[in-house]
C-alpha atoms as a PDB file:
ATOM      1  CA  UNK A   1       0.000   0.000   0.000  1.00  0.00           C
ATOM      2  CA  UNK A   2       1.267   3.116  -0.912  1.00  0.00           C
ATOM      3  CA  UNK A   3       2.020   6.017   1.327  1.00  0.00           C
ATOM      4  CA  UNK A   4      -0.260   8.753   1.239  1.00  0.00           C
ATOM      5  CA  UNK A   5      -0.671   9.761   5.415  1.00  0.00           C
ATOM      6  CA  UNK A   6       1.563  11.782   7.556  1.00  0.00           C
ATOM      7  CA  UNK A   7       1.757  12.896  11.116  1.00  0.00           C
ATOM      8  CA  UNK A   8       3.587  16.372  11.925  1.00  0.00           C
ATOM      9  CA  UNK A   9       4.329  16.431  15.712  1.00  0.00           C
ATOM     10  CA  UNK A  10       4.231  19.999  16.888  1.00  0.00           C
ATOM     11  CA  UNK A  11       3.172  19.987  20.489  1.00  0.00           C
ATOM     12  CA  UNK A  12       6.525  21.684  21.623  1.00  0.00           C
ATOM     13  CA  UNK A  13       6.659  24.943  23.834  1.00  0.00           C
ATOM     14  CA  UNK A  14       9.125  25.648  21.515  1.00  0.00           C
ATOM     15  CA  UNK A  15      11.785  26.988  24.635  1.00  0.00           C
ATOM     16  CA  UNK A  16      14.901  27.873  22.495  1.00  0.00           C
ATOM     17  CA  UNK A  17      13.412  30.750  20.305  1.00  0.00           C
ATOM     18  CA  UNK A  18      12.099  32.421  22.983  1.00  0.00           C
ATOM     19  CA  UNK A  19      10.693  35.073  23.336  1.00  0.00           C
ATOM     20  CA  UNK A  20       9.538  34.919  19.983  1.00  0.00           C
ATOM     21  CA  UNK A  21       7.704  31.573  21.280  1.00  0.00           C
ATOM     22  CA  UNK A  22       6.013  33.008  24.378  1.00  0.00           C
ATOM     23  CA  UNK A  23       3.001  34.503  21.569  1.00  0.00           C
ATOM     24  CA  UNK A  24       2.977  32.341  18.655  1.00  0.00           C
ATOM     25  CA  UNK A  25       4.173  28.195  18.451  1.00  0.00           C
ATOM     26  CA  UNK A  26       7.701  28.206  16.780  1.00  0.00           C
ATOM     27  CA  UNK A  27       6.273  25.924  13.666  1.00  0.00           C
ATOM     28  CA  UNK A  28       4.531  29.626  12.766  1.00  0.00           C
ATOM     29  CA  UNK A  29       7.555  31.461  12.885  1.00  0.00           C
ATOM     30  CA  UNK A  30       8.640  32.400   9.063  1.00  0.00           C
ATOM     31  CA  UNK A  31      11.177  31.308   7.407  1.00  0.00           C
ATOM     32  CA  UNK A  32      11.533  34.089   4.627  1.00  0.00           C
ATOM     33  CA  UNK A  33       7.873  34.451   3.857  1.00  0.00           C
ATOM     34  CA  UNK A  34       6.105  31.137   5.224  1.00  0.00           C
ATOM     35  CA  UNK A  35       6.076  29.352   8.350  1.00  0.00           C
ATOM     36  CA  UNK A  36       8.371  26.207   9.032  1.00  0.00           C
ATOM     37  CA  UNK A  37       5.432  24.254   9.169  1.00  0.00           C
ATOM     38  CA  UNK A  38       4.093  25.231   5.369  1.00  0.00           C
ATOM     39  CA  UNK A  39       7.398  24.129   4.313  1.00  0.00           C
ATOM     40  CA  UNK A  40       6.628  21.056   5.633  1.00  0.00           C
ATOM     41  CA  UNK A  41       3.557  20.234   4.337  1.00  0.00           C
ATOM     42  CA  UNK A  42       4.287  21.214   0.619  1.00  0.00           C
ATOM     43  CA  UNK A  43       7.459  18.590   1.308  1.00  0.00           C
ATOM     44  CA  UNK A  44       4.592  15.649   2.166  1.00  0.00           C
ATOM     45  CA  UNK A  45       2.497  17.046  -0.537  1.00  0.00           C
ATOM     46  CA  UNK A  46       5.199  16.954  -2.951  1.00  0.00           C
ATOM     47  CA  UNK A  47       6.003  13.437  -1.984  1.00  0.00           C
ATOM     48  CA  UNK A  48       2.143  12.417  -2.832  1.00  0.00           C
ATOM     49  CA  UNK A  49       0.660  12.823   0.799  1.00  0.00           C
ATOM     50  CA  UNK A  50      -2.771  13.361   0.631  1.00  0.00           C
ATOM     51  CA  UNK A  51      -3.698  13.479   4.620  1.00  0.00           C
ATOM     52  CA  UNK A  52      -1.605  14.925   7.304  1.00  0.00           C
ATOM     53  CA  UNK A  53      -2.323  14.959  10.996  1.00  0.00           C
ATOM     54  CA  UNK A  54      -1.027  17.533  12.697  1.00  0.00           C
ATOM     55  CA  UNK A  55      -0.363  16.884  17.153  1.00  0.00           C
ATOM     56  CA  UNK A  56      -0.677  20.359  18.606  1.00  0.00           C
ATOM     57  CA  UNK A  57      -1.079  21.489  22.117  1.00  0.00           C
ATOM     58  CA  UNK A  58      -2.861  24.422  24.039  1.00  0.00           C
ATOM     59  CA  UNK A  59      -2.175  27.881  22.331  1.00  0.00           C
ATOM     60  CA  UNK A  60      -1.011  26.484  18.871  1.00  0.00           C
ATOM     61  CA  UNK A  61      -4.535  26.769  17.068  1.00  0.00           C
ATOM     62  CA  UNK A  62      -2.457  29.251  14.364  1.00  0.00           C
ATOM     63  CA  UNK A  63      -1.265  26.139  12.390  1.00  0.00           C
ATOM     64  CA  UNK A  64      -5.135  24.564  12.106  1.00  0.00           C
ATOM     65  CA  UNK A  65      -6.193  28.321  11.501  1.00  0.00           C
ATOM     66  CA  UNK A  66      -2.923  28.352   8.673  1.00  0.00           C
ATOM     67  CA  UNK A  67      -4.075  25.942   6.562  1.00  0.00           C
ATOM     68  CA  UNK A  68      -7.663  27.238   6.961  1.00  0.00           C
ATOM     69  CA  UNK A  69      -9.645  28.781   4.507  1.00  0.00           C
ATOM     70  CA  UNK A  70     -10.357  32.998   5.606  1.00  0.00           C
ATOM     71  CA  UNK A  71     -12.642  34.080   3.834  1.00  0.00           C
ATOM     72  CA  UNK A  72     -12.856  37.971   4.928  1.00  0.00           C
ATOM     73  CA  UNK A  73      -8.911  37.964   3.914  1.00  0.00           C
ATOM     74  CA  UNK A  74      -9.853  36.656   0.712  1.00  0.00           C
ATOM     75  CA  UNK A  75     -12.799  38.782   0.070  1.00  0.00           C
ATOM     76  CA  UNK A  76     -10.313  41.713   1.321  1.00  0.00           C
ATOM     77  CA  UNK A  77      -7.543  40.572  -1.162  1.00  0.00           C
ATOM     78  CA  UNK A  78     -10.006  40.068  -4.332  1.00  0.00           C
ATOM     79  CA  UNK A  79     -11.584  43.883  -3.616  1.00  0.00           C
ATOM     80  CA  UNK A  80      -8.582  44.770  -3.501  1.00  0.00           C
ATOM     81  CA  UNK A  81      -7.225  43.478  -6.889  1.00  0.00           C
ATOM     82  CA  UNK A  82      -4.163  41.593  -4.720  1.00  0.00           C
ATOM     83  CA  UNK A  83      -4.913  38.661  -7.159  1.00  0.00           C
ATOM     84  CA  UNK A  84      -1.378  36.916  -6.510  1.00  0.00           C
ATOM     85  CA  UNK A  85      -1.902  37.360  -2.769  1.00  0.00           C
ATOM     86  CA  UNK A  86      -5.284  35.404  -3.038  1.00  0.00           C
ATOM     87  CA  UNK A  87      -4.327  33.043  -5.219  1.00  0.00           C
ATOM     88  CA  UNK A  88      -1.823  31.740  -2.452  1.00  0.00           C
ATOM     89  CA  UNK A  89      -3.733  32.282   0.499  1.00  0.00           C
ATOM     90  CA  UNK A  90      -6.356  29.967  -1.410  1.00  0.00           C
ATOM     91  CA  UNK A  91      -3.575  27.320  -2.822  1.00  0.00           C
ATOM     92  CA  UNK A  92      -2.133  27.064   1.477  1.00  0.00           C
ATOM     93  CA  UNK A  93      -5.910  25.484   2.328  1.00  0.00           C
ATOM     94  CA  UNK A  94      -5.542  22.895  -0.905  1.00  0.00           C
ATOM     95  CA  UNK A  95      -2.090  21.629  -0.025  1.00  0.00           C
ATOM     96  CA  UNK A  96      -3.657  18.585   1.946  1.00  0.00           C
ATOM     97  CA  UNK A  97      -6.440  18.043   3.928  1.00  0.00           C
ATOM     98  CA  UNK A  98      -5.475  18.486   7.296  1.00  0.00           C
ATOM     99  CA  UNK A  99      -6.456  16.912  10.710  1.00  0.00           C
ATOM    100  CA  UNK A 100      -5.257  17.786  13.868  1.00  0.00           C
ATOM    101  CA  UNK A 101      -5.339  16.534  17.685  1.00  0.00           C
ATOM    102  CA  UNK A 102      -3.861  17.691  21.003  1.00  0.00           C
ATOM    103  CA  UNK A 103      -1.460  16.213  22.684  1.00  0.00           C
ATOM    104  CA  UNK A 104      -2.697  17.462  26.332  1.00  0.00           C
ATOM    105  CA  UNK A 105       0.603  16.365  28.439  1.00  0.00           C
ATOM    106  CA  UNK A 106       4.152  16.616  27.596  1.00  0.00           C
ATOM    107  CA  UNK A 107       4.718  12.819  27.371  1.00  0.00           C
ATOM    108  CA  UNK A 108       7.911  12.656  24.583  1.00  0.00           C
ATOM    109  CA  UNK A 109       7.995  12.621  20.887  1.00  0.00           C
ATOM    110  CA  UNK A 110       7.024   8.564  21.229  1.00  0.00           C
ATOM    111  CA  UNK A 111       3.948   9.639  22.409  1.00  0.00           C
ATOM    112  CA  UNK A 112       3.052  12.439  20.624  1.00  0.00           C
ATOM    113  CA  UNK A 113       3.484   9.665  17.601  1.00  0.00           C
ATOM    114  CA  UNK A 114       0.735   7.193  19.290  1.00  0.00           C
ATOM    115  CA  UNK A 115      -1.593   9.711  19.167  1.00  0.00           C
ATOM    116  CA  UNK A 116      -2.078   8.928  15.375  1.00  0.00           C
ATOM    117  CA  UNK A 117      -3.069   5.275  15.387  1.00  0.00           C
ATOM    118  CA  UNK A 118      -6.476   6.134  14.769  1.00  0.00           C
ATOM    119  CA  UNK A 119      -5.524   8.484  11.967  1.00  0.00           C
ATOM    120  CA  UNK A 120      -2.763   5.948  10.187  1.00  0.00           C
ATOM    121  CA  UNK A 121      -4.893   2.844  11.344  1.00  0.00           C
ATOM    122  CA  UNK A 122      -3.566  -0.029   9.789  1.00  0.00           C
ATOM    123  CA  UNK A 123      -1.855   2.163   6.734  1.00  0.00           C
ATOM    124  CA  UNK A 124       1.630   3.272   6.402  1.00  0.00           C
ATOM    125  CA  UNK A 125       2.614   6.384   7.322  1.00  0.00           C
ATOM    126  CA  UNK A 126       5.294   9.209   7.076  1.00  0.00           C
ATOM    127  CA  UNK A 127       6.221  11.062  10.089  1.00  0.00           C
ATOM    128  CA  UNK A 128       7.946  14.436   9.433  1.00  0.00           C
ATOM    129  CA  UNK A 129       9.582  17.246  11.920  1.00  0.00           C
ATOM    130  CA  UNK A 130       8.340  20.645  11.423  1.00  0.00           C
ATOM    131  CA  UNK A 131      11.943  22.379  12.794  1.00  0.00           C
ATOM    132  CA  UNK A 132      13.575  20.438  10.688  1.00  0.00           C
ATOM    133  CA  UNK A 133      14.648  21.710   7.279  1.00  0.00           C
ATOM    134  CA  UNK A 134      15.608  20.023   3.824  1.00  0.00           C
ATOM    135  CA  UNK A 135      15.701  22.440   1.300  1.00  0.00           C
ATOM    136  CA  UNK A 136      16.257  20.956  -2.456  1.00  0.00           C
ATOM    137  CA  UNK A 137      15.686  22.206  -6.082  1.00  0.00           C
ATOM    138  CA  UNK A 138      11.843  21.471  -5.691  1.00  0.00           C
ATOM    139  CA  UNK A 139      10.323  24.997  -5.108  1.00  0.00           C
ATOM    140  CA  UNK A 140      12.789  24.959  -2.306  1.00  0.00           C
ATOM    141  CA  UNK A 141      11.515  21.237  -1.246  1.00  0.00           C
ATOM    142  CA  UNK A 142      13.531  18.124  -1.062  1.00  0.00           C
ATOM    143  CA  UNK A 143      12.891  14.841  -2.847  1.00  0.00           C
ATOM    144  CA  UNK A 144      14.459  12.928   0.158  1.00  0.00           C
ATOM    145  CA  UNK A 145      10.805  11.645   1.970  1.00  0.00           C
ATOM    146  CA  UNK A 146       9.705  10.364  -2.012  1.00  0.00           C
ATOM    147  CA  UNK A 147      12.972   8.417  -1.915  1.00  0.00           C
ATOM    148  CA  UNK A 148      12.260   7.111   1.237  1.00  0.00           C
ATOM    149  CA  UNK A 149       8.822   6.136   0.324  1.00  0.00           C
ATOM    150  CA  UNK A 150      10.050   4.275  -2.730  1.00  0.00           C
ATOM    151  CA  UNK A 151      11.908   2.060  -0.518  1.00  0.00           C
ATOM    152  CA  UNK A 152       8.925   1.332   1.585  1.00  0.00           C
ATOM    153  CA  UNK A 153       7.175   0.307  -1.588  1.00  0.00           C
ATOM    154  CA  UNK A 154       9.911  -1.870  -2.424  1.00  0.00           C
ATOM    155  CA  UNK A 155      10.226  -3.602   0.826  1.00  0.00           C
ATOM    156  CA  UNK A 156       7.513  -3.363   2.921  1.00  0.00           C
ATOM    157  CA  UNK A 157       9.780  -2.259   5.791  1.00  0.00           C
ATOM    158  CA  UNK A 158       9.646   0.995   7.551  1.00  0.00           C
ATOM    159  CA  UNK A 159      12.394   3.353   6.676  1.00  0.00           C
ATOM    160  CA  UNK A 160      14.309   6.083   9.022  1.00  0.00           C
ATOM    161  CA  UNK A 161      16.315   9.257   7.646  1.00  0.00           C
ATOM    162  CA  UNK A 162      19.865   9.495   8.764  1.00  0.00           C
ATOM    163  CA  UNK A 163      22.438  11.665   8.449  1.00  0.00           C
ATOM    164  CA  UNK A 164      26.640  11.425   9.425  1.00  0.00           C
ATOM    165  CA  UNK A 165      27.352  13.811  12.616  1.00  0.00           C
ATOM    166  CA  UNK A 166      30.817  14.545  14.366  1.00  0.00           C
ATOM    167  CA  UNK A 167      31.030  12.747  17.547  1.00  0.00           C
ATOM    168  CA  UNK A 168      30.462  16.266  19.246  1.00  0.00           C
ATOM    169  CA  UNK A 169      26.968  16.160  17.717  1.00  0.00           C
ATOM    170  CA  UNK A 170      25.946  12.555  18.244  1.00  0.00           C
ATOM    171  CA  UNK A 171      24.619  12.958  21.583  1.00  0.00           C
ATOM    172  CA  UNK A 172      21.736  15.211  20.806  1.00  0.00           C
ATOM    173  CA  UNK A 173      19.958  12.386  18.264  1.00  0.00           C
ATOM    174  CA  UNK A 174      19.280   9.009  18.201  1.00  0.00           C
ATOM    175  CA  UNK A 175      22.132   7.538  17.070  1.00  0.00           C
ATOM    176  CA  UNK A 176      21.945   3.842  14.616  1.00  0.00           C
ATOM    177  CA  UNK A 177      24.336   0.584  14.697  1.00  0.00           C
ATOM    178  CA  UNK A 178      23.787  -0.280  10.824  1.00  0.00           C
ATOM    179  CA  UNK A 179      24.370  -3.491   9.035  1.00  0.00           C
ATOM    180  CA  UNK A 180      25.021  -3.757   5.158  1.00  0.00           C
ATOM    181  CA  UNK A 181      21.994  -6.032   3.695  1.00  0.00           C
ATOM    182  CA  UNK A 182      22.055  -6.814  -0.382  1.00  0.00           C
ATOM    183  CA  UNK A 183      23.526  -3.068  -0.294  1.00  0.00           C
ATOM    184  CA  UNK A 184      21.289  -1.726   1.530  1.00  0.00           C
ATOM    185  CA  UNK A 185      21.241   0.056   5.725  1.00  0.00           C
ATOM    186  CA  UNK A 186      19.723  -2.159   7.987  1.00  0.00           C
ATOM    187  CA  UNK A 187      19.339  -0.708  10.972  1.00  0.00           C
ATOM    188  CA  UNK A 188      20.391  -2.984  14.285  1.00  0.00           C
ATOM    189  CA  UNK A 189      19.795  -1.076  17.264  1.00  0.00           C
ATOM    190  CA  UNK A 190      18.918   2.552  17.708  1.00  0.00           C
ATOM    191  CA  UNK A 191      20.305   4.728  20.783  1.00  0.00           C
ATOM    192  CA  UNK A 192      18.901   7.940  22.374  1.00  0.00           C
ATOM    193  CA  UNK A 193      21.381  10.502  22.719  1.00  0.00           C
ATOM    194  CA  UNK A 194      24.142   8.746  23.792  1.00  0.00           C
ATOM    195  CA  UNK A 195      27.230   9.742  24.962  1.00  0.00           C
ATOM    196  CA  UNK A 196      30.271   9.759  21.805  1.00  0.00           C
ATOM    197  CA  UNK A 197      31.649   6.630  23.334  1.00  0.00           C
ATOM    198  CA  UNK A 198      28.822   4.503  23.561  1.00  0.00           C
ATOM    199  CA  UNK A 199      27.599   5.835  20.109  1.00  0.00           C
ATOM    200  CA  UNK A 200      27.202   3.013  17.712  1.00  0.00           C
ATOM    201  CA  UNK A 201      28.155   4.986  15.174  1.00  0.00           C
ATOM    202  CA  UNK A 202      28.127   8.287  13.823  1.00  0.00           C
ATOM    203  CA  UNK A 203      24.555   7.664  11.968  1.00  0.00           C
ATOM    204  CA  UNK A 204      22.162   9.883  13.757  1.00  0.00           C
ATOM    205  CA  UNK A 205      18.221   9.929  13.402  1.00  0.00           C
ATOM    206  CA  UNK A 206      16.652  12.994  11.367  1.00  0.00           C
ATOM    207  CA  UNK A 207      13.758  14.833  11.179  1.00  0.00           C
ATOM    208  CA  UNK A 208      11.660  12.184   8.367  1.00  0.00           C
ATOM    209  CA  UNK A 209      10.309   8.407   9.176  1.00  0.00           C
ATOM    210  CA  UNK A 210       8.025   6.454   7.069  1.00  0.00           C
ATOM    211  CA  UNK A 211       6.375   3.333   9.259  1.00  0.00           C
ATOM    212  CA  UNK A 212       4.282   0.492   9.036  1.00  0.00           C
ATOM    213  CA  UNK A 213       1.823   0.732  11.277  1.00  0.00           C
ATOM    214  CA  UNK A 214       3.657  -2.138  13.675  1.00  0.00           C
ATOM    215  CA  UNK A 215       5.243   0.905  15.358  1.00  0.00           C
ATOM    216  CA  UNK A 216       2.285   1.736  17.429  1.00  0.00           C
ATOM    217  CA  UNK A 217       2.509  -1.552  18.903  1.00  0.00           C
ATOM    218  CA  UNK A 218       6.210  -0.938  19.668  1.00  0.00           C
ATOM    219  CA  UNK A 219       5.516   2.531  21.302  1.00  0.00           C
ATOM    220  CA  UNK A 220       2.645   0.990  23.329  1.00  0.00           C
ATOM    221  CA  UNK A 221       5.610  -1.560  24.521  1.00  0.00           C
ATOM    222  CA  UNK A 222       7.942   1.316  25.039  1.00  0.00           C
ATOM    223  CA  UNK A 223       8.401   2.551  29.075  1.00  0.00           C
ATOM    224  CA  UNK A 224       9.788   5.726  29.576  1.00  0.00           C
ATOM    225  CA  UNK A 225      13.047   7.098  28.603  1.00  0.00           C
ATOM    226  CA  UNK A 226      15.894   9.041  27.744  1.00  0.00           C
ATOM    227  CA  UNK A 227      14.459  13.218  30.110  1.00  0.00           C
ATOM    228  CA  UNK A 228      11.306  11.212  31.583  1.00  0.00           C
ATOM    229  CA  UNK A 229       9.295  10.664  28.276  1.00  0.00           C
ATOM    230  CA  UNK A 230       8.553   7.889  25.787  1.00  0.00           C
ATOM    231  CA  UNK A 231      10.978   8.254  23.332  1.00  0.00           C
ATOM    232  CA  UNK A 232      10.629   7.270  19.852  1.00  0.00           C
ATOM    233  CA  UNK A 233      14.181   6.369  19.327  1.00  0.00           C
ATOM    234  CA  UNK A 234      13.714   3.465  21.902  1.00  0.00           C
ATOM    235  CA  UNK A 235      10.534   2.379  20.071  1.00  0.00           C
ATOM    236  CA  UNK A 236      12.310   2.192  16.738  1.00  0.00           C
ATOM    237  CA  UNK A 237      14.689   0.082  18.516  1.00  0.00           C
ATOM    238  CA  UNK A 238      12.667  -2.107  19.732  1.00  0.00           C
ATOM    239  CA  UNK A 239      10.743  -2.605  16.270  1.00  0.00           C
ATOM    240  CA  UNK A 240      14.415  -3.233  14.607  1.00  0.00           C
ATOM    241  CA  UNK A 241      14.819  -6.030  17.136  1.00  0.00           C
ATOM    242  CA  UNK A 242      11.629  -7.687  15.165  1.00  0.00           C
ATOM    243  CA  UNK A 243      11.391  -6.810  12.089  1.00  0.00           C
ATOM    244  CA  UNK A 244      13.401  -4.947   9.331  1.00  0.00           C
ATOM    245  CA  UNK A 245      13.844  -1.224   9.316  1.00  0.00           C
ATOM    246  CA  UNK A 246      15.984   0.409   6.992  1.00  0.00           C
ATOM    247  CA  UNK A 247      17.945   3.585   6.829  1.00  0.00           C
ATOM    248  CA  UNK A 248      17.632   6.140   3.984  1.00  0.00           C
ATOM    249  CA  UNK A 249      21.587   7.969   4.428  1.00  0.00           C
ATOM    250  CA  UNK A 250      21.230  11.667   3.255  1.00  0.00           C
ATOM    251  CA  UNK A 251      24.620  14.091   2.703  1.00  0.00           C
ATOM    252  CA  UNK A 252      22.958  17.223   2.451  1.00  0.00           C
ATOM    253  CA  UNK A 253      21.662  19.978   4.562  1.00  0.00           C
ATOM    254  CA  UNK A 254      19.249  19.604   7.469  1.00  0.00           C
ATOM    255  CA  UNK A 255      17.954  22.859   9.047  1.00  0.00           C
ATOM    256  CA  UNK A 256      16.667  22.389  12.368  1.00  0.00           C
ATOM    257  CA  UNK A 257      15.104  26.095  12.509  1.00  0.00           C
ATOM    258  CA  UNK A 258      14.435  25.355  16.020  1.00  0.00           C
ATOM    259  CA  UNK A 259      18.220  26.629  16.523  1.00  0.00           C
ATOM    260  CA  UNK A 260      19.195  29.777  15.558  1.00  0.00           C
ATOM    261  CA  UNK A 261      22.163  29.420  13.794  1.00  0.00           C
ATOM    262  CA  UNK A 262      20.477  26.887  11.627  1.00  0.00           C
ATOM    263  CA  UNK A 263      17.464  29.286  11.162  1.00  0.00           C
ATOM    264  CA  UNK A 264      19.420  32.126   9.794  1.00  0.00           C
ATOM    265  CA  UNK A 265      20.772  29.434   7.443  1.00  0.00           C
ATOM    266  CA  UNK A 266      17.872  27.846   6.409  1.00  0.00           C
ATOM    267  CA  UNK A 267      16.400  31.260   5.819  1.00  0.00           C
ATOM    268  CA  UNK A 268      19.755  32.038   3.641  1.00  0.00           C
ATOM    269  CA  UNK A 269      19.503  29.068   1.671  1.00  0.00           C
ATOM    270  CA  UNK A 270      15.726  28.993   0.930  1.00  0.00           C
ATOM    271  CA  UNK A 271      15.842  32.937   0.077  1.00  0.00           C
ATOM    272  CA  UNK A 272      18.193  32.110  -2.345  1.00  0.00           C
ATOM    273  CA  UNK A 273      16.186  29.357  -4.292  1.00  0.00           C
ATOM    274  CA  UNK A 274      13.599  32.091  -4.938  1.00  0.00           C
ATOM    275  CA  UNK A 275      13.833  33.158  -8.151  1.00  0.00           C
ATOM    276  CA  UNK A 276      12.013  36.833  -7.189  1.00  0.00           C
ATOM    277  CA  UNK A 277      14.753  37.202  -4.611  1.00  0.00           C
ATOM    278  CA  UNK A 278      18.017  35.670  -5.199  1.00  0.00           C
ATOM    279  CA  UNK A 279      19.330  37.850  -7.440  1.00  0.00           C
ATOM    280  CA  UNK A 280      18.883  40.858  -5.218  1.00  0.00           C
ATOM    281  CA  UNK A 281      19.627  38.828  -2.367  1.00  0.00           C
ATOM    282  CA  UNK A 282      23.133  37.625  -3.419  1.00  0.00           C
ATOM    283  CA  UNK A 283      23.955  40.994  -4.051  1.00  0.00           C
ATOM    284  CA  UNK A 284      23.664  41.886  -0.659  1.00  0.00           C
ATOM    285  CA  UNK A 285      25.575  38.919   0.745  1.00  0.00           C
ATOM    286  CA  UNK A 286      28.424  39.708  -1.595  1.00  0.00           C
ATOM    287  CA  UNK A 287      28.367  43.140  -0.837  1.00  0.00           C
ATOM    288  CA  UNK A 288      27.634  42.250   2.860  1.00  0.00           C
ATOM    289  CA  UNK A 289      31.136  40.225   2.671  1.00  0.00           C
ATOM    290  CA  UNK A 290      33.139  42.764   0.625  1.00  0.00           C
ATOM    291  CA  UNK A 291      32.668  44.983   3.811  1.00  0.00           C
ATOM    292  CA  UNK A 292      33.441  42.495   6.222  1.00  0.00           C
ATOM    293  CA  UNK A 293      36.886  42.323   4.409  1.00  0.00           C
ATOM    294  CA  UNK A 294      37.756  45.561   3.997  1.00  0.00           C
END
């Protein structure tokens, strides 16, 4: 069965981009002129997700009202002859049809996950970050979660993103022990954010899954972890323990935007994809550095 469900967990307070997080939830925040989260969803779209479930949590109704219709903007727009303008407002409702539920406690990632069994029941599913980042020639999207879905077709087994990390970074992901099967990652055992010498190896967990719908069984199995809450690193090992799961290796860039450093970056990058910006853009980052040199 093909792919065509995703769940966005976004139920985070959002604590490192304060205070811009005290008002609005930091999926809103733009990156150049549309929030993280849109970014997101055009991604799944792109990769021929038709449904997307999106875990929120008290104050974060901006995201459900985001992909919204609003109809006195529109009506505004069309008076006023802003025809581009409403043309996009009306296109961010049509990306997907979007569901949404709360997660009401701060129970982990793992949990926030469980919390679409009745959305994926017994179908496949992607699960994708909305801090994290992949720009790509696509209208600034990546192809990375269609590849990944093209080896869930293939095998029936659910896949993981990874990425390579210094040994300085390991410790903040989920870090895989990987076995070479016909040419292909297996994965072996996953770790939560363990320390550089008990890493397995340098392979750490990203921001894009795509499941069969045996993890929910795993995360119902899973006790709580790594800060007090289920993790879904331990429930992914557990599931490779049982079955076959597979990691998809990427090289390129991964924005968390949840960072700062990585947000200015991400907003860098994806400005400069825009063809009604780059130009001008570039100019001011070359001029920018031209003055830091002289």
């Amino acid at each position: 069965m093909s792919v065509k469900k995703a769940v966005i967990p976004a139920a985070g307070f959002g604590t490192r981009f304060l205070p811009a997080t005290k008002a609005i939830p930091k999926e809103m925040i733009p990156v150049v002129d549309r929030p993280a989260i849109q970014y997101v969803v055009e991604e799944a779209a792109g990769a021929g997700i038709e449904e997307v479930l999106i875990v929120t949590s008290w104050g974060k109704q901006a995201m459900e009202d985001h992909f919204d219709r609003a109809f006195e903007l529109e009506t505004h727009l069309e008076k006023k002859g802003k025809l581009d303008e409403l043309e996009e407002v009306r296109r961010i409702a049509n990306i997907a049809r979007i569901h949404s539920v709360r997660q009401k406690e701060a129970l982990g990632l793992g949990h926030a996950i469980s919390m679409g069994r009745a959305f994926a029941g017994d179908d496949p599913f992607a699960v994708l970050y909305p801090d994290e980042l992949i720009p790509g020639s696509n209208h600034g999207s990546s192809d990375v979660l269609s590849e990944m879905i093209e080896l869930y077709n293939e095998t029936g087994s659910s896949v993981i993103l990874v990425q390579d990390v210094s040994a300085e970074e390991i410790s903040a992901y989920g870090a895989i022990e990987p076995e070479d099967v016909d040419g292909r990652i297996r994965v072996r055992k996953m770790v939560e954010k363990p320390a550089p010498e008990d890493a397995p190896s340098a392979l750490a967990s990203r921001g894009r899954h795509v499941f069969s719908p045996s993890i929910f069984d795993a995360l119902d199995r899973t006790g709580v972890g790594v800060g007090g809450e289920i993790q879904l690193a331990d429930a992914i090992d557990l599931l490779a323990r049982e079955e076959t799961v597979y990691a998809h290796v990427y090289s390129g860039p991964v924005f968390d935007v949840g960072r700062k450093l990585d947000y200015l970056k991400a907003t860098v990058q994806l400005a400069l994809l825009r063809d009604d910006l780059a130009e001008g853009f570039r100019d001011f980052l070359v001029e920018l550095l031209d003055q830091d040199r002289s």
